[in-house]
PDB file of N, CA and C in Angstrom:
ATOM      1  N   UNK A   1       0.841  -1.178   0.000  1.00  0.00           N
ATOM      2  CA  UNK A   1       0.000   0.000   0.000  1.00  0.00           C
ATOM      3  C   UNK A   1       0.882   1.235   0.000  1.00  0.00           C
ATOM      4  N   UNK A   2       0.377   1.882  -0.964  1.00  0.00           N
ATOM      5  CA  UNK A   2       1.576   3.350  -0.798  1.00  0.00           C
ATOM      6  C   UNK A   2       0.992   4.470   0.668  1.00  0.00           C
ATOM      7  N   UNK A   3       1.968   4.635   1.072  1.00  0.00           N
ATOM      8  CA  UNK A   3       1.803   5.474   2.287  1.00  0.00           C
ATOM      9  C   UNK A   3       1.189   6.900   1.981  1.00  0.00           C
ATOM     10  N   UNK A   4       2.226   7.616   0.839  1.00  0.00           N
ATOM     11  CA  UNK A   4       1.642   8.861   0.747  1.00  0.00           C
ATOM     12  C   UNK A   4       1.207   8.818  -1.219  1.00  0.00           C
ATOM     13  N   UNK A   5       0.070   9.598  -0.928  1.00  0.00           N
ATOM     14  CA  UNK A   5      -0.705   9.494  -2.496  1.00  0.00           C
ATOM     15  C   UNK A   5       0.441  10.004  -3.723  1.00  0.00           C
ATOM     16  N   UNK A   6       1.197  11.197  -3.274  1.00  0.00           N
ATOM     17  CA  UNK A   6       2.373  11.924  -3.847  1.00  0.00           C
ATOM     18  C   UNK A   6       3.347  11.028  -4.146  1.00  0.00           C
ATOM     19  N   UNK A   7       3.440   9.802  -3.524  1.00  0.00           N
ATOM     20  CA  UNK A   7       4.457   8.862  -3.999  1.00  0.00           C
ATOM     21  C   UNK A   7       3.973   7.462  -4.355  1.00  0.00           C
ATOM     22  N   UNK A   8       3.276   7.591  -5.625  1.00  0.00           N
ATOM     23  CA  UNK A   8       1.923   6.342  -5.767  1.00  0.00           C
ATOM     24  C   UNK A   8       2.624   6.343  -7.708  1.00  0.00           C
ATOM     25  N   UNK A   9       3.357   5.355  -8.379  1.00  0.00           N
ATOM     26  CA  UNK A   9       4.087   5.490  -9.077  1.00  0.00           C
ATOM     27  C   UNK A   9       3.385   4.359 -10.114  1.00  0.00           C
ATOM     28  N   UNK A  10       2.377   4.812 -11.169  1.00  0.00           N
ATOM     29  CA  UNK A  10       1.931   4.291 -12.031  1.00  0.00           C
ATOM     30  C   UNK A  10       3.004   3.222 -12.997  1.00  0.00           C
ATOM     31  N   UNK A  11       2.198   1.560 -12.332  1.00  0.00           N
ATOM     32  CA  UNK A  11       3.228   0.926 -13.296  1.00  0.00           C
ATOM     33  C   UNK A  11       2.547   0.922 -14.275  1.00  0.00           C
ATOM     34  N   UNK A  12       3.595   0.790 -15.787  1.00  0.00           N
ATOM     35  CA  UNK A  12       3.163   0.662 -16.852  1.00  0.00           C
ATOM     36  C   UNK A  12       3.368  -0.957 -17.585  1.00  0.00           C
ATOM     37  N   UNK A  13       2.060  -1.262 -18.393  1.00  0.00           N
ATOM     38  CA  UNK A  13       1.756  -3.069 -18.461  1.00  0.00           C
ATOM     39  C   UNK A  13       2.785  -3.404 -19.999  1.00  0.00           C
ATOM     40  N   UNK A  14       3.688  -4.119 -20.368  1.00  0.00           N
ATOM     41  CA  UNK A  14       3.846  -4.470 -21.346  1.00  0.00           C
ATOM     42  C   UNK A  14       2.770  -5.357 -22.679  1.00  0.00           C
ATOM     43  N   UNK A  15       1.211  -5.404 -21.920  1.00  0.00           N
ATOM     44  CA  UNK A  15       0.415  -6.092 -22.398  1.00  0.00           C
ATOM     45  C   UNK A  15       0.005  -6.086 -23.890  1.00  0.00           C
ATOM     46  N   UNK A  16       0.429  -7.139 -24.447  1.00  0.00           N
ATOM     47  CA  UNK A  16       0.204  -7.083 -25.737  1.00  0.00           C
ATOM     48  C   UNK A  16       1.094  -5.936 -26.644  1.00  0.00           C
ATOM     49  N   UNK A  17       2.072  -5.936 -26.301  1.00  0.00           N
ATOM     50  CA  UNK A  17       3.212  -5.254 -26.580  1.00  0.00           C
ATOM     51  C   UNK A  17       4.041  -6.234 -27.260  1.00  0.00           C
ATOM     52  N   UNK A  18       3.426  -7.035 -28.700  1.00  0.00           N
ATOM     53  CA  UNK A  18       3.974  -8.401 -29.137  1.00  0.00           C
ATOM     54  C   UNK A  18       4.089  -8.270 -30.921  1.00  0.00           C
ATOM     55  N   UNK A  19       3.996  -8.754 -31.601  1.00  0.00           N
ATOM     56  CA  UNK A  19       4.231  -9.007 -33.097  1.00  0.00           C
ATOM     57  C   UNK A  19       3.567 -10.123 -33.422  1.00  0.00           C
ATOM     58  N   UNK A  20       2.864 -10.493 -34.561  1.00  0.00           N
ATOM     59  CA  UNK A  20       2.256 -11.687 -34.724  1.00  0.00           C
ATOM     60  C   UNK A  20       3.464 -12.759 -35.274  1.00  0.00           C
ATOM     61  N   UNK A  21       4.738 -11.875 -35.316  1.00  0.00           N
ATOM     62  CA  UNK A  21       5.499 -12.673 -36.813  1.00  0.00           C
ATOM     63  C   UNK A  21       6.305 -13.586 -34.961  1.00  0.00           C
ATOM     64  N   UNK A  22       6.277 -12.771 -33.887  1.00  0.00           N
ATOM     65  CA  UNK A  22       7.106 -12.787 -32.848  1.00  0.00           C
ATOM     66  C   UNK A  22       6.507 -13.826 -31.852  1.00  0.00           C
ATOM     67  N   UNK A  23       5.163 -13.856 -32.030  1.00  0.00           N
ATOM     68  CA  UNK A  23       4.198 -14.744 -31.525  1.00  0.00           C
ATOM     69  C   UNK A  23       4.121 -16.447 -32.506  1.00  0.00           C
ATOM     70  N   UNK A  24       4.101 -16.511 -33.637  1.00  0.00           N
ATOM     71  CA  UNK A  24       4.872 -17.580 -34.606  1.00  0.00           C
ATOM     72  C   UNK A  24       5.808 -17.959 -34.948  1.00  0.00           C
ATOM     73  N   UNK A  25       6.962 -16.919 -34.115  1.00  0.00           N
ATOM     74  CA  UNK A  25       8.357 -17.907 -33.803  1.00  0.00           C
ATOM     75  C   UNK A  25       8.505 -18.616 -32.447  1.00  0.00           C
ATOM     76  N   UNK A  26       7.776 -18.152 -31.507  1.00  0.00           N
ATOM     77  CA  UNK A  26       8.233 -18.108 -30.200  1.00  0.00           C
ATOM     78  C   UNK A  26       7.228 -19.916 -30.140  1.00  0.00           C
ATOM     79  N   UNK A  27       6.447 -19.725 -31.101  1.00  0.00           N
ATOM     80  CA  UNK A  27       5.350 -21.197 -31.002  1.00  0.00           C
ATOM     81  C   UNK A  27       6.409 -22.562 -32.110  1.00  0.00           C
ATOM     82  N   UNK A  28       7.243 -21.797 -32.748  1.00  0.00           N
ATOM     83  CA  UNK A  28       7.535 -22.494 -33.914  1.00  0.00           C
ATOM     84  C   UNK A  28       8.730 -23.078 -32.947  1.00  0.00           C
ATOM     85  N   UNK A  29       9.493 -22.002 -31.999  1.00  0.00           N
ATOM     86  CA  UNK A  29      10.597 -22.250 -31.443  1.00  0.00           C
ATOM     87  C   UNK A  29      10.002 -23.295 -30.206  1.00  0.00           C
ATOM     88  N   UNK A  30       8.903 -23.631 -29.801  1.00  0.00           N
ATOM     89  CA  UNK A  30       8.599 -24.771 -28.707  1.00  0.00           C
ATOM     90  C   UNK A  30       8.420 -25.915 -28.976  1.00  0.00           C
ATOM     91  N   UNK A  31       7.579 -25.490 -30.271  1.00  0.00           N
ATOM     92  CA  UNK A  31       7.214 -26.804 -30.859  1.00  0.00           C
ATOM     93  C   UNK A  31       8.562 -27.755 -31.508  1.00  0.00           C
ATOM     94  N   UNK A  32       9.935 -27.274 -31.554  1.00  0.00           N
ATOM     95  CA  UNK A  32      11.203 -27.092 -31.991  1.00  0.00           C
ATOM     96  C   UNK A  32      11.932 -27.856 -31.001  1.00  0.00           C
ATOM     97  N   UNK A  33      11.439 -27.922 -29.880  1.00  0.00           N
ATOM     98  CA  UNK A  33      12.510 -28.089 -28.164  1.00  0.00           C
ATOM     99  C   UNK A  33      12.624 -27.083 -27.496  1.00  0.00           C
ATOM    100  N   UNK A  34      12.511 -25.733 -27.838  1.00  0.00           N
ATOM    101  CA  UNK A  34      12.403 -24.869 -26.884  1.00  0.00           C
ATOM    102  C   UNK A  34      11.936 -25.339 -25.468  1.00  0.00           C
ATOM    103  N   UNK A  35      12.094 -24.430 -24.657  1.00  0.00           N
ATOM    104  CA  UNK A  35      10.952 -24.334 -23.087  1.00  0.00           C
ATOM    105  C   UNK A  35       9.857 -23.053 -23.281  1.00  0.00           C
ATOM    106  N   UNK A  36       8.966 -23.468 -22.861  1.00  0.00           N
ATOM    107  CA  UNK A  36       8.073 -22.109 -23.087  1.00  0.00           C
ATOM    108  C   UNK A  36       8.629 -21.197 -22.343  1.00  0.00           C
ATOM    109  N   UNK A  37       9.490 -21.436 -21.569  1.00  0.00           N
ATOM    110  CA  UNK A  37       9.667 -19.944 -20.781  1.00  0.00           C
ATOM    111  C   UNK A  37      10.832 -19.241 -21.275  1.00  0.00           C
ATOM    112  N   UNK A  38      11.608 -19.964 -21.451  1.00  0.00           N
ATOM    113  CA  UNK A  38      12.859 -19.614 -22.570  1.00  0.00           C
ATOM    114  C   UNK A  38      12.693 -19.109 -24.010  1.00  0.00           C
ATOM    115  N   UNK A  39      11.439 -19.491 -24.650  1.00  0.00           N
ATOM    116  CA  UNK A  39      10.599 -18.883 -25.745  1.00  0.00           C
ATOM    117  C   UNK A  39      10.097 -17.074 -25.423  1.00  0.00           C
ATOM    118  N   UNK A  40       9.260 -17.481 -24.574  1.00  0.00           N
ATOM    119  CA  UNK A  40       8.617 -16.037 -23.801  1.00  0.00           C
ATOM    120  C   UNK A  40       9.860 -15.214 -23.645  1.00  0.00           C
ATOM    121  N   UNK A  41      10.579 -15.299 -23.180  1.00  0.00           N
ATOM    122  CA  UNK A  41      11.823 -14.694 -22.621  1.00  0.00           C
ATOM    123  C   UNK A  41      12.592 -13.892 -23.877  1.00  0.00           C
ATOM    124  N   UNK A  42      12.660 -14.790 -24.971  1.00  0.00           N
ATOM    125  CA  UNK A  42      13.274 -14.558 -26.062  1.00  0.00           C
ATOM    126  C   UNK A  42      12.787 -13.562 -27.390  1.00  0.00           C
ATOM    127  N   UNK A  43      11.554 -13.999 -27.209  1.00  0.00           N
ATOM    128  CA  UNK A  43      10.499 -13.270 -28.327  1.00  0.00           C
ATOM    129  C   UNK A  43       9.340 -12.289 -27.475  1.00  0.00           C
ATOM    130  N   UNK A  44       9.726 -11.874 -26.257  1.00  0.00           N
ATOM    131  CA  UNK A  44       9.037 -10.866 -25.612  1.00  0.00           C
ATOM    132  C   UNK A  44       7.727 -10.726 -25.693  1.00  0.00           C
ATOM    133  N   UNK A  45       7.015 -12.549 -25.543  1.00  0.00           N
ATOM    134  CA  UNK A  45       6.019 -12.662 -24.686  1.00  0.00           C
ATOM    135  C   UNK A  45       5.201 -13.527 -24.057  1.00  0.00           C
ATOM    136  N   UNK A  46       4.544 -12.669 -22.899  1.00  0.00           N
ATOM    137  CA  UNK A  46       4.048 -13.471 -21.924  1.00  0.00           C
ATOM    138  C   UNK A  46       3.699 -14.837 -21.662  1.00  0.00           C
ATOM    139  N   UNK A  47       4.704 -15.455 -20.940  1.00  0.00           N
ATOM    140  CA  UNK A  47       4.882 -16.732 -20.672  1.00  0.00           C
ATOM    141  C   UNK A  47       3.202 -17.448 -20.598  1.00  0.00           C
ATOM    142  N   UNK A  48       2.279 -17.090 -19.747  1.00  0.00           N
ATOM    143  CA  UNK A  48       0.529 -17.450 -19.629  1.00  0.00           C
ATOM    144  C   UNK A  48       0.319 -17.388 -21.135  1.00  0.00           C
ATOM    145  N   UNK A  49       0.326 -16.226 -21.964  1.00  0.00           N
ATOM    146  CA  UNK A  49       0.005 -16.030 -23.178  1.00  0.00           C
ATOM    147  C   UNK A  49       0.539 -17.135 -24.099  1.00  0.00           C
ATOM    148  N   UNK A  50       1.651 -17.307 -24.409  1.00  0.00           N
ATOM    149  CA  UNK A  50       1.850 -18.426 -24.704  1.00  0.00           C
ATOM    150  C   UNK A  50       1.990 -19.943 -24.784  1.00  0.00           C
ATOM    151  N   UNK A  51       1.513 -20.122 -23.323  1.00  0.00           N
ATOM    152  CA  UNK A  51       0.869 -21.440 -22.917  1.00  0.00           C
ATOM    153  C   UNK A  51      -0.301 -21.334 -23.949  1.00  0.00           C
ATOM    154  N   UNK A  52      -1.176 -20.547 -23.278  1.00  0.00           N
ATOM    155  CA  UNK A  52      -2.339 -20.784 -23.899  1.00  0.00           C
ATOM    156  C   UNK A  52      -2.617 -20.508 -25.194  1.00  0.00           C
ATOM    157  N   UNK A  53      -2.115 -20.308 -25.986  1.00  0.00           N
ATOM    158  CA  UNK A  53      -1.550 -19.825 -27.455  1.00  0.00           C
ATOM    159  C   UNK A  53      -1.567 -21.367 -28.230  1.00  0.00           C
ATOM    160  N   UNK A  54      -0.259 -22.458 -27.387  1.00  0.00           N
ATOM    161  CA  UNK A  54       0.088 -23.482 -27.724  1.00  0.00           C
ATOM    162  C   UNK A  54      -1.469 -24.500 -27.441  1.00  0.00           C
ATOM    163  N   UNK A  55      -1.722 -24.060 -26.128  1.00  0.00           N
ATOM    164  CA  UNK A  55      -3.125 -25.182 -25.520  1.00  0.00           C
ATOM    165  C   UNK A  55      -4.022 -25.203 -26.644  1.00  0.00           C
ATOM    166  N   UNK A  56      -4.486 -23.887 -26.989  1.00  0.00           N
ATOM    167  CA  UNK A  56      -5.473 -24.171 -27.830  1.00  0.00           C
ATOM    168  C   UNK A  56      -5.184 -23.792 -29.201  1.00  0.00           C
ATOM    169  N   UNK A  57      -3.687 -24.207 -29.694  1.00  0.00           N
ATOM    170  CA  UNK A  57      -3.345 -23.673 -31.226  1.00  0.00           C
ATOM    171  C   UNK A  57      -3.968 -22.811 -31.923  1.00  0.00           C
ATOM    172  N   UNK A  58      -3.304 -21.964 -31.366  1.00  0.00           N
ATOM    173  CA  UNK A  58      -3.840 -20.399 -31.630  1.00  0.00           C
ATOM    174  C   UNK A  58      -2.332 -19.998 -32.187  1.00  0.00           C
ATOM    175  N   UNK A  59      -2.132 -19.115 -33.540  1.00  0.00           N
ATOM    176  CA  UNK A  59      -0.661 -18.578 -33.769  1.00  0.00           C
ATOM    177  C   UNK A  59      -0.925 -17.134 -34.342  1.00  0.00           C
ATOM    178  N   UNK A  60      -2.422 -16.519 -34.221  1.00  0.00           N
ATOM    179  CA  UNK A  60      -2.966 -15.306 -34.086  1.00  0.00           C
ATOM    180  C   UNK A  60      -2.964 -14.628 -33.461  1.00  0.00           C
ATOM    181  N   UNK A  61      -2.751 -13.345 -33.397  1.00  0.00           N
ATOM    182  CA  UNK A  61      -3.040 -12.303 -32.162  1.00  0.00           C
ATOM    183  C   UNK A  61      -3.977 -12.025 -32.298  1.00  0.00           C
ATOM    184  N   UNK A  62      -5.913 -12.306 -31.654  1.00  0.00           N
ATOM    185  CA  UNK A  62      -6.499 -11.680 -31.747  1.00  0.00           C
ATOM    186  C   UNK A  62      -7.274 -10.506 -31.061  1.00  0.00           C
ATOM    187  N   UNK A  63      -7.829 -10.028 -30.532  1.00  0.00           N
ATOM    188  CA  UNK A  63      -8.553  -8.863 -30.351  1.00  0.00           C
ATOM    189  C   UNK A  63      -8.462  -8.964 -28.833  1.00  0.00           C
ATOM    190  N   UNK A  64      -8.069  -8.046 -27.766  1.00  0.00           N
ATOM    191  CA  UNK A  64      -8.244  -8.031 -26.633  1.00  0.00           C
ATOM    192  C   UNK A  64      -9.942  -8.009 -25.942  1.00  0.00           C
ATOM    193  N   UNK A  65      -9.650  -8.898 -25.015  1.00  0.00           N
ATOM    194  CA  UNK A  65     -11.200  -8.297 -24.198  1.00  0.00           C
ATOM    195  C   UNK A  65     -12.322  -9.474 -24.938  1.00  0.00           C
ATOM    196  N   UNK A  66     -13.574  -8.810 -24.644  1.00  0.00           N
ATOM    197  CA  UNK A  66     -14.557  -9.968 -25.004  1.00  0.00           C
ATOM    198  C   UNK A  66     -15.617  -8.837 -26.224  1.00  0.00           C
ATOM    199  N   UNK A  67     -15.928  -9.696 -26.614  1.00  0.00           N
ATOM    200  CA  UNK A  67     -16.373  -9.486 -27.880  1.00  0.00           C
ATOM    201  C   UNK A  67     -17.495  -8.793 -27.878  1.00  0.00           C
ATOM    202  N   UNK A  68     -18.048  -7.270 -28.567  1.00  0.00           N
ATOM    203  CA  UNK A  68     -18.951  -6.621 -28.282  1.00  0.00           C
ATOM    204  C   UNK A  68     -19.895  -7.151 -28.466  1.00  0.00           C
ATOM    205  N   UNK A  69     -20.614  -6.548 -27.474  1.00  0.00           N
ATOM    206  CA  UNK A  69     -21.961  -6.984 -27.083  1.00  0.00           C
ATOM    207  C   UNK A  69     -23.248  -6.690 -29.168  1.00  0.00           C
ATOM    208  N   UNK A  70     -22.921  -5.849 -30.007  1.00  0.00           N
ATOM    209  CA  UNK A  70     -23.746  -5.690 -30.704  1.00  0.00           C
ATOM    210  C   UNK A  70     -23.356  -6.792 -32.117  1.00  0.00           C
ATOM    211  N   UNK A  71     -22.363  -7.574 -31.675  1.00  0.00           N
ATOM    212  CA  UNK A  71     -21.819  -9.123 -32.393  1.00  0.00           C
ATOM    213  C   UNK A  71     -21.147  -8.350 -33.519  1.00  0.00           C
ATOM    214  N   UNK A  72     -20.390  -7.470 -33.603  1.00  0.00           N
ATOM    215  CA  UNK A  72     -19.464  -7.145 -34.511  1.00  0.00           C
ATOM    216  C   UNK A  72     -19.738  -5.808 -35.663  1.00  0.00           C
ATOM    217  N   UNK A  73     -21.514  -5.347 -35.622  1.00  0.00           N
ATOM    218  CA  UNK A  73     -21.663  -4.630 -36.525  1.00  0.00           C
ATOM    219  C   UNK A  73     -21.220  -3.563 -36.637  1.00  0.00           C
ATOM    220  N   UNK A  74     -20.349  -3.144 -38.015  1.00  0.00           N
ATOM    221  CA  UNK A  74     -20.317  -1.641 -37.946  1.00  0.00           C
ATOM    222  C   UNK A  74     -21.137  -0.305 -37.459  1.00  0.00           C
ATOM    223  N   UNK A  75     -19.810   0.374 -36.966  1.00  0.00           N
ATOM    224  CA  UNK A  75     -21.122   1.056 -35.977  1.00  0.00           C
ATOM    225  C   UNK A  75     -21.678   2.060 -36.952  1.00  0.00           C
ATOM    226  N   UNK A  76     -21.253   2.352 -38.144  1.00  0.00           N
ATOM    227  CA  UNK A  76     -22.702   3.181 -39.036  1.00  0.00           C
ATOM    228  C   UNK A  76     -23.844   2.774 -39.479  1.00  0.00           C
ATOM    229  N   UNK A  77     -23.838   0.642 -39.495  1.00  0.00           N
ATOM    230  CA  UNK A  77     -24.891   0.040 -39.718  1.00  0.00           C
ATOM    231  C   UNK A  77     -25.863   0.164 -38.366  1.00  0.00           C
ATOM    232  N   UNK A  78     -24.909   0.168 -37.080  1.00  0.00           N
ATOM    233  CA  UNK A  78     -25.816   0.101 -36.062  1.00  0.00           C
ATOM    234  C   UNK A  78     -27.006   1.616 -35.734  1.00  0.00           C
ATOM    235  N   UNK A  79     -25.491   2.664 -36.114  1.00  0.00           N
ATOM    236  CA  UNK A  79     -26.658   3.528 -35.737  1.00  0.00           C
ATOM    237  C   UNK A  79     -27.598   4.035 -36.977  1.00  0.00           C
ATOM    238  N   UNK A  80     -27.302   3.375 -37.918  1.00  0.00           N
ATOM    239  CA  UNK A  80     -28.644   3.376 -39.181  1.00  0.00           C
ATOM    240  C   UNK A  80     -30.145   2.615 -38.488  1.00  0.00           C
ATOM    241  N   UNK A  81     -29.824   1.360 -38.522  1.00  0.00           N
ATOM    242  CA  UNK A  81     -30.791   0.333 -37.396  1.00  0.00           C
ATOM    243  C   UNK A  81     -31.391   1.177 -36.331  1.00  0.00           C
ATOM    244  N   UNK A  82     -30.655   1.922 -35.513  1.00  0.00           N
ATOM    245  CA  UNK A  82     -31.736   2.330 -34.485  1.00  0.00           C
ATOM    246  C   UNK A  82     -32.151   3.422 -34.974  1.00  0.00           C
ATOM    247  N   UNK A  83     -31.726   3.951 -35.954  1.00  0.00           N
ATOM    248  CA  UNK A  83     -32.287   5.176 -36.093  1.00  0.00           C
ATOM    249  C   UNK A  83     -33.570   5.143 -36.502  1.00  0.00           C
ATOM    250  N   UNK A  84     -33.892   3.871 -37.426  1.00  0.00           N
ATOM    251  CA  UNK A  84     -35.056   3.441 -38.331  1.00  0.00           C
ATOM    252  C   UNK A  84     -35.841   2.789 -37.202  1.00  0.00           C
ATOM    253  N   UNK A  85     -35.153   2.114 -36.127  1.00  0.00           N
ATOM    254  CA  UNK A  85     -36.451   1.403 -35.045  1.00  0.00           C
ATOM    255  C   UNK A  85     -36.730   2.357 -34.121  1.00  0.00           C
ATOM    256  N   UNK A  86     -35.856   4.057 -34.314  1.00  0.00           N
ATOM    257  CA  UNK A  86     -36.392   4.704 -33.308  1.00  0.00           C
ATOM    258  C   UNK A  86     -38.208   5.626 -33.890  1.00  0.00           C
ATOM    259  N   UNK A  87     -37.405   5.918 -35.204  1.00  0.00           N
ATOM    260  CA  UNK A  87     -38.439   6.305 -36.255  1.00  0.00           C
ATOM    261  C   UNK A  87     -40.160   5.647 -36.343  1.00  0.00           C
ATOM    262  N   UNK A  88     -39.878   3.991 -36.736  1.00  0.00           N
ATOM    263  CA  UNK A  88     -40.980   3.196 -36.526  1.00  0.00           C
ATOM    264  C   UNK A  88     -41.439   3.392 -34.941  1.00  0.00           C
ATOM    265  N   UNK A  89     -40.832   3.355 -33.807  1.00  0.00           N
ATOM    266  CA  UNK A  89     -41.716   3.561 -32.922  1.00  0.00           C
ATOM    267  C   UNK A  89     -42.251   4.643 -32.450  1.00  0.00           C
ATOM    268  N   UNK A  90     -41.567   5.430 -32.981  1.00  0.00           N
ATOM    269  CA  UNK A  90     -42.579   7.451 -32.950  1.00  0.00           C
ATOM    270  C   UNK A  90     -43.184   7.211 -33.612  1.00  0.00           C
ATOM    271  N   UNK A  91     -44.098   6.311 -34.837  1.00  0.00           N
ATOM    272  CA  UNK A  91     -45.171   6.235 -35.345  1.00  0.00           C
ATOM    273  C   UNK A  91     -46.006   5.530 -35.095  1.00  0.00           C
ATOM    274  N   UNK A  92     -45.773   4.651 -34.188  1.00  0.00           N
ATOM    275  CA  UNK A  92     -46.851   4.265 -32.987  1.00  0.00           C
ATOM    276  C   UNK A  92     -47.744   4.630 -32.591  1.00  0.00           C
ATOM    277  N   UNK A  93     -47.248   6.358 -32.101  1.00  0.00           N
ATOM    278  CA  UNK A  93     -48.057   6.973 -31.431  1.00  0.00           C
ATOM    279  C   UNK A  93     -47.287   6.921 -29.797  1.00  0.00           C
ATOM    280  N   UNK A  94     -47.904   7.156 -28.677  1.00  0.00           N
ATOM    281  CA  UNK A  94     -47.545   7.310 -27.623  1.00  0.00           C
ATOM    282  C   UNK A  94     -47.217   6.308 -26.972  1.00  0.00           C
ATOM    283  N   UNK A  95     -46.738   6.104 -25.864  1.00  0.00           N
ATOM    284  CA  UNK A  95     -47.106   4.537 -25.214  1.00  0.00           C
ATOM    285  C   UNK A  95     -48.102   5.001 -24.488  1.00  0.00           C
ATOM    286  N   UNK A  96     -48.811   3.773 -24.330  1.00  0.00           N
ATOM    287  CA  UNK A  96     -49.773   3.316 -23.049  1.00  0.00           C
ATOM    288  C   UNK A  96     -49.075   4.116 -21.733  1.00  0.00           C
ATOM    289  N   UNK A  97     -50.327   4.702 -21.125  1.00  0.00           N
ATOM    290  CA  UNK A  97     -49.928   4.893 -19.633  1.00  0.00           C
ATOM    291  C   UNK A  97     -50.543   3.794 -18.317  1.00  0.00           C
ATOM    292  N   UNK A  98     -49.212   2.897 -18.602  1.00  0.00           N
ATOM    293  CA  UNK A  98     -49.799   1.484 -17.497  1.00  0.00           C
ATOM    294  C   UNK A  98     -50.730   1.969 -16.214  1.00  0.00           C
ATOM    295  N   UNK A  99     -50.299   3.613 -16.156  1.00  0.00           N
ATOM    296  CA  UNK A  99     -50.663   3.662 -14.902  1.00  0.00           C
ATOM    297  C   UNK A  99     -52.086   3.806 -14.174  1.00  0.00           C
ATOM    298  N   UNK A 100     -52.649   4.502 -15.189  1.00  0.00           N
ATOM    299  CA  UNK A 100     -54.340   4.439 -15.583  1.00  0.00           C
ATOM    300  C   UNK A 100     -54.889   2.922 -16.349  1.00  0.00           C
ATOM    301  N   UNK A 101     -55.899   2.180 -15.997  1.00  0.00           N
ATOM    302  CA  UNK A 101     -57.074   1.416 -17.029  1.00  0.00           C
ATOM    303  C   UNK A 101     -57.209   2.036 -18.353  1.00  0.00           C
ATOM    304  N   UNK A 102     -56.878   1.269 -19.296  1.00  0.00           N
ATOM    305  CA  UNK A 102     -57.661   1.776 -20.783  1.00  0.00           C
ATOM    306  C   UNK A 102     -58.731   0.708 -21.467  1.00  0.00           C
ATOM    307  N   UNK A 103     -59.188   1.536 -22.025  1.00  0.00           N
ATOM    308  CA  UNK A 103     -60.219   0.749 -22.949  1.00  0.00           C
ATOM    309  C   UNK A 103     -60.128   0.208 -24.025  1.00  0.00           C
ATOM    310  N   UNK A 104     -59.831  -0.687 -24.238  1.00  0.00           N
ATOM    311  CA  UNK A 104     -59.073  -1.364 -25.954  1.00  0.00           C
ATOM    312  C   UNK A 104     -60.634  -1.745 -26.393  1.00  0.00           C
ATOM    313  N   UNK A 105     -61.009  -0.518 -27.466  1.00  0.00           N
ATOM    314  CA  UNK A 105     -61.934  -0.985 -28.590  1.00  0.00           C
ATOM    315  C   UNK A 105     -62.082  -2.529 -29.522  1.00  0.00           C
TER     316      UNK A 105
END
């Protein structure tokens, strides 16, 4: 825990600070006799990362994080889409006010 806030010294992450060409030697070099950690070490990266790289033969770098929630669409298609389902539902008319009884003819 840092004592005083004035001396609180932002580390910085090497994360994904890699090469794809650097990530397909470092797999080429295990699969070779390497050690994975002696690989990692060599081609500057993360020893976990490259376990799991090898586990599930993966020799891609792909996309950090988890995958947006709107499944990939461009976002000028998306905001075309709502713009048109915001449109169709202003021609609705109002909503219902749950909060009063109505009379459905």
């Amino acid at each position: 825990m840092v004592e005083n806030a004035s001396d609180y010294k932002r580390q910085y992450s090497n994360r994904g600070n890699y090469t794809e060409d650097n990530l397909r030697l470092a797999i080429e070099a295990v699969k070779t006799g390497s050690s994975v950690n002696g690989a990692s070490k060599s081609y500057g990266i993360p020893r976990k990362t490259l376990k799991r790289k090898l586990k599930n033969n993966v020799s891609k770098i792909g996309k950090m994080g988890p995958a947006p929630c709107w499944g990939g669409i461009p976002r000028k298609t998306l905001k075309r889409k709502l713009k048109n389902n915001v449109s169709k539902i202003g021609k609705m008319g109002p909503a219902p006010c749950w909060g009063r009884s109505m009379k459905i003819n």
